[in-house]
Protein backbone atom coordinates (compact mmCIF):
# COMPACT_ATOMS: atom_id res chain seq x y z
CA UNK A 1 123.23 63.40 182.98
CA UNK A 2 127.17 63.24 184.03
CA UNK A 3 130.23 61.82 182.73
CA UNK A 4 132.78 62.29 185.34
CA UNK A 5 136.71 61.04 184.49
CA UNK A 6 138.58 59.37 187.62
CA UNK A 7 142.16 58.88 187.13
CA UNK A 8 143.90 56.68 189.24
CA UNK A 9 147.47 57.70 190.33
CA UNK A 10 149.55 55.19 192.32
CA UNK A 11 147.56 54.73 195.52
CA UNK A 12 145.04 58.00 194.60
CA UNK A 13 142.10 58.27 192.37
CA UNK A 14 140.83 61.80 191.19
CA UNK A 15 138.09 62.82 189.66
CA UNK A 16 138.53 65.51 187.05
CA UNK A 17 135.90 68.09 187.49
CA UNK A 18 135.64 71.66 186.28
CA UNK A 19 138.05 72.92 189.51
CA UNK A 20 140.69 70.39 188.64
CA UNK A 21 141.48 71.85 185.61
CA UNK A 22 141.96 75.20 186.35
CA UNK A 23 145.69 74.66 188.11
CA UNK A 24 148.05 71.69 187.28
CA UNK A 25 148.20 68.84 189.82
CA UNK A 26 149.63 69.27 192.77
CA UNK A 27 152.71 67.34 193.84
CA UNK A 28 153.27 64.18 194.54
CA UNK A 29 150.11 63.53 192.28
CA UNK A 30 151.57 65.37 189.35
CA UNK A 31 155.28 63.52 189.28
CA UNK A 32 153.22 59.92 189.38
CA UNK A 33 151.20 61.34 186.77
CA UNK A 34 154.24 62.01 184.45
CA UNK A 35 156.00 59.01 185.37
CA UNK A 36 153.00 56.22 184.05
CA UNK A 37 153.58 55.47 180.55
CA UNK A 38 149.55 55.81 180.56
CA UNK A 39 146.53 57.00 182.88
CA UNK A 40 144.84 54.19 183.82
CA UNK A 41 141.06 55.34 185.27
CA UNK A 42 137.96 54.84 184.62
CA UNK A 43 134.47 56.87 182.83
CA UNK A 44 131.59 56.84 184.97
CA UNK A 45 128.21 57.54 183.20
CA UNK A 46 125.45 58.61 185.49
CA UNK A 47 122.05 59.94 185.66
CA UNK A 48 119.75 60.77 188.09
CA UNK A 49 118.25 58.28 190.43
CA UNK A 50 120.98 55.51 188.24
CA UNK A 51 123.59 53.47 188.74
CA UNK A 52 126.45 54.59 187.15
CA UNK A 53 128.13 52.47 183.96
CA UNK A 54 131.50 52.41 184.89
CA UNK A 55 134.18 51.80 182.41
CA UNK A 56 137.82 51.17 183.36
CA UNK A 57 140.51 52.00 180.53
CA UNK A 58 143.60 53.68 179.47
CA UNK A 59 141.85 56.92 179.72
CA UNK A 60 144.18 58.57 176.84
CA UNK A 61 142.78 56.15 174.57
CA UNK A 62 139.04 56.09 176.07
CA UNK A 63 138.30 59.44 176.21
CA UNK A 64 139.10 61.01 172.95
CA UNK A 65 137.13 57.81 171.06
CA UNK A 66 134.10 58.53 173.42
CA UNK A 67 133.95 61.72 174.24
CA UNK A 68 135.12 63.40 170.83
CA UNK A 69 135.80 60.83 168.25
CA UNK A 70 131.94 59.53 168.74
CA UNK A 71 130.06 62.46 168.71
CA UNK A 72 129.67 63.12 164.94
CA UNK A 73 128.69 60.03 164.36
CA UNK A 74 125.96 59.61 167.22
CA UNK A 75 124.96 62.89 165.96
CA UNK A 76 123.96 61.35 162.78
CA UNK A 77 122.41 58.25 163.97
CA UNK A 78 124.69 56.09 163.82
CA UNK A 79 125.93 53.51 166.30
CA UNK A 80 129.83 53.54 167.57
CA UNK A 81 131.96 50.96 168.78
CA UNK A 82 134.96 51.37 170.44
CA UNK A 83 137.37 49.22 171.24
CA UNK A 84 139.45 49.42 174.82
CA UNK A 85 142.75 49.44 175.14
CA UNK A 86 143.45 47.36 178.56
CA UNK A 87 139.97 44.70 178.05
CA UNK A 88 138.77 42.83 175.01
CA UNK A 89 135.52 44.01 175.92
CA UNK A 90 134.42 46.82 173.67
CA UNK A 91 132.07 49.49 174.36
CA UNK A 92 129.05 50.42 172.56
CA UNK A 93 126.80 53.40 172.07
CA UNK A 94 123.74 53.01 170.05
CA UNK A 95 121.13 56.10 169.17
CA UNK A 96 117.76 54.88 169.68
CA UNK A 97 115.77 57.85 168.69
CA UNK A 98 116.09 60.55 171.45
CA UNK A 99 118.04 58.24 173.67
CA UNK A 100 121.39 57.10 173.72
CA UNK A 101 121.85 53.09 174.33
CA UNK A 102 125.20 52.40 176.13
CA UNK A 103 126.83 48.57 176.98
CA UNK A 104 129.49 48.45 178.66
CA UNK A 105 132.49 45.66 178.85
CA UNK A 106 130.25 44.36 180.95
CA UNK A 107 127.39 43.82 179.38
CA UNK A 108 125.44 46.20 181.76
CA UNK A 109 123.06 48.57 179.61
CA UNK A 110 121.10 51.85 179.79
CA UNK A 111 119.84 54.33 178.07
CA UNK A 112 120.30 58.34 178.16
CA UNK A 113 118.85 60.92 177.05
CA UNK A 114 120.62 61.30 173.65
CA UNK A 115 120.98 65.34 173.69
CA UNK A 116 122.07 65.45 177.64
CA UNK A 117 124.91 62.33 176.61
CA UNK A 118 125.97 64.27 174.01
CA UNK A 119 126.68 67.55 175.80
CA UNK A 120 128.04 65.68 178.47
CA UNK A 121 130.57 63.71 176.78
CA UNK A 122 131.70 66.68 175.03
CA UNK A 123 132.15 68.44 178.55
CA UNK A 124 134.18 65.46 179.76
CA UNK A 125 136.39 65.41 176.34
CA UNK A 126 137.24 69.37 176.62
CA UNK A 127 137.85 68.43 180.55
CA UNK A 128 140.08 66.02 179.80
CA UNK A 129 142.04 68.02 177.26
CA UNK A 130 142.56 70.89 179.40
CA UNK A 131 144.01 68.22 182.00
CA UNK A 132 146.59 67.07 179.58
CA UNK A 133 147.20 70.48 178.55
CA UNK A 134 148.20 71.85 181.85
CA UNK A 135 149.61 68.57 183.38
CA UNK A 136 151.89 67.93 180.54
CA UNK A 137 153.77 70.47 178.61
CA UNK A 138 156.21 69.16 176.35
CA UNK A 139 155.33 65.70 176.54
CA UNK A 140 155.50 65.48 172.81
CA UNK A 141 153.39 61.66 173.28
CA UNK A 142 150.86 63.53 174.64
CA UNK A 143 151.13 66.43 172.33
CA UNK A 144 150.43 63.77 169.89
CA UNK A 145 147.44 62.81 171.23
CA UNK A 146 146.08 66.14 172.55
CA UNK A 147 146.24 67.84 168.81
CA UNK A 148 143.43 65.67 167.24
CA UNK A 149 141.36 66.89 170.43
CA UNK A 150 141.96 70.38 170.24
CA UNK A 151 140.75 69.85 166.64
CA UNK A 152 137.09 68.16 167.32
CA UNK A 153 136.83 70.75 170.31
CA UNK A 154 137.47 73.85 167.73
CA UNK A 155 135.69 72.05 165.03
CA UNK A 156 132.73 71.98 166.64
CA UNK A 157 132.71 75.52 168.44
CA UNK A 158 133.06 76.93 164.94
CA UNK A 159 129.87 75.12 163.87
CA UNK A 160 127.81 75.77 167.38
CA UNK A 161 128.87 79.57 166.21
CA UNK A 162 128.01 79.32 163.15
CA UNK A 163 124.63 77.53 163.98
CA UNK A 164 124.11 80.25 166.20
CA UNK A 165 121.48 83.40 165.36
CA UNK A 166 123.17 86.75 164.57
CA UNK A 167 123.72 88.64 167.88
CA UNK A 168 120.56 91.34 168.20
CA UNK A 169 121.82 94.85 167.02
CA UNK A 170 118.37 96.87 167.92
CA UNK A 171 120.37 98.22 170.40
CA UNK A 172 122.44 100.33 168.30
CA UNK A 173 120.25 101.03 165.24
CA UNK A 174 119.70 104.97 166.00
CA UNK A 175 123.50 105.15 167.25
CA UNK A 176 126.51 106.43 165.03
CA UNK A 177 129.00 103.53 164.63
């Protein structure tokens, strides 16, 4: 299970992957990318042996609802709609016990296996962050939108740490500390 960001930029599209947001974007990518009053792109949701669901959107406003925003509630069963900025369409994600039920816009559905989906559209919320992060300092818009993020993203590292078991000490039990 994937959920890959593409971002198109004037006549380029790039996907945002774990390499791409290591460095800022190169030029001319990165002065079209400040430039656009938004990044258009799309969310492509895969799995093996699949065909993707593909959904095209102003990804500042896509990605935090779907990849952050959603996950608390999906976590707790319940279903999430969410609305896209450049379509009327909406997009819906529906637990169905240990699968995840996505419609597009387009009406095209499939399902997911609800713990893979969930790790994976965390993955491609922190992605997306560190994107904006790097690619934007002192864009206070963006700052505006990239705070809320940051929050969901520490928010739940704090509970995966403090869901996790104490670290094993055996190692030092007959050593002076």
């Amino acid at each position: 299970m994937q959920v890959l960001l593409r971002i198109n930029l004037g006549d380029a599209a790039i996907t945002v992957d774990d390499d791409l947001v290591k460095k800022p974007l190169a030029e001319p990518l990165a002065g079209v990318a400040r430039a656009q009053h938004y990044l258009g792109g799309e969310v492509e949701i895969s799995d093996q042996g699949r065909e993707p669901l593909q959904i095209l959107d102003d990804l500042e406003q896509l990605v935090p609802r779907l990849c952050l925003q959603a996950l608390a509630r999906l976590e707790q069963g319940e279903a999430v709609t969410i609305p896209l900025f450049t379509d009327p369409a909406k997009l819906t994600l529906t637990p169905k016990g240990d699968q995840l039920e996505i419609e597009a816009p387009d009406g095209r559905r499939d399902q997911f296996p609800l713990a893979a989906a969930l790790v994976a559209l965390e993955a491609c919320g922190a992605r997306f962050a560190h994107l904006l992060e790097l690619n934007f300092p002192g864009d206070e818009g963006r700052e505006r939108k990239l705070a809320p993020m940051r929050l969901v993203l520490m928010q739940r590292e704090d509970a995966r740490l403090r869901d996790a078991p104490p670290p094993d000490m055996s190692a030092w039990a007959d050593k002076d500390v």
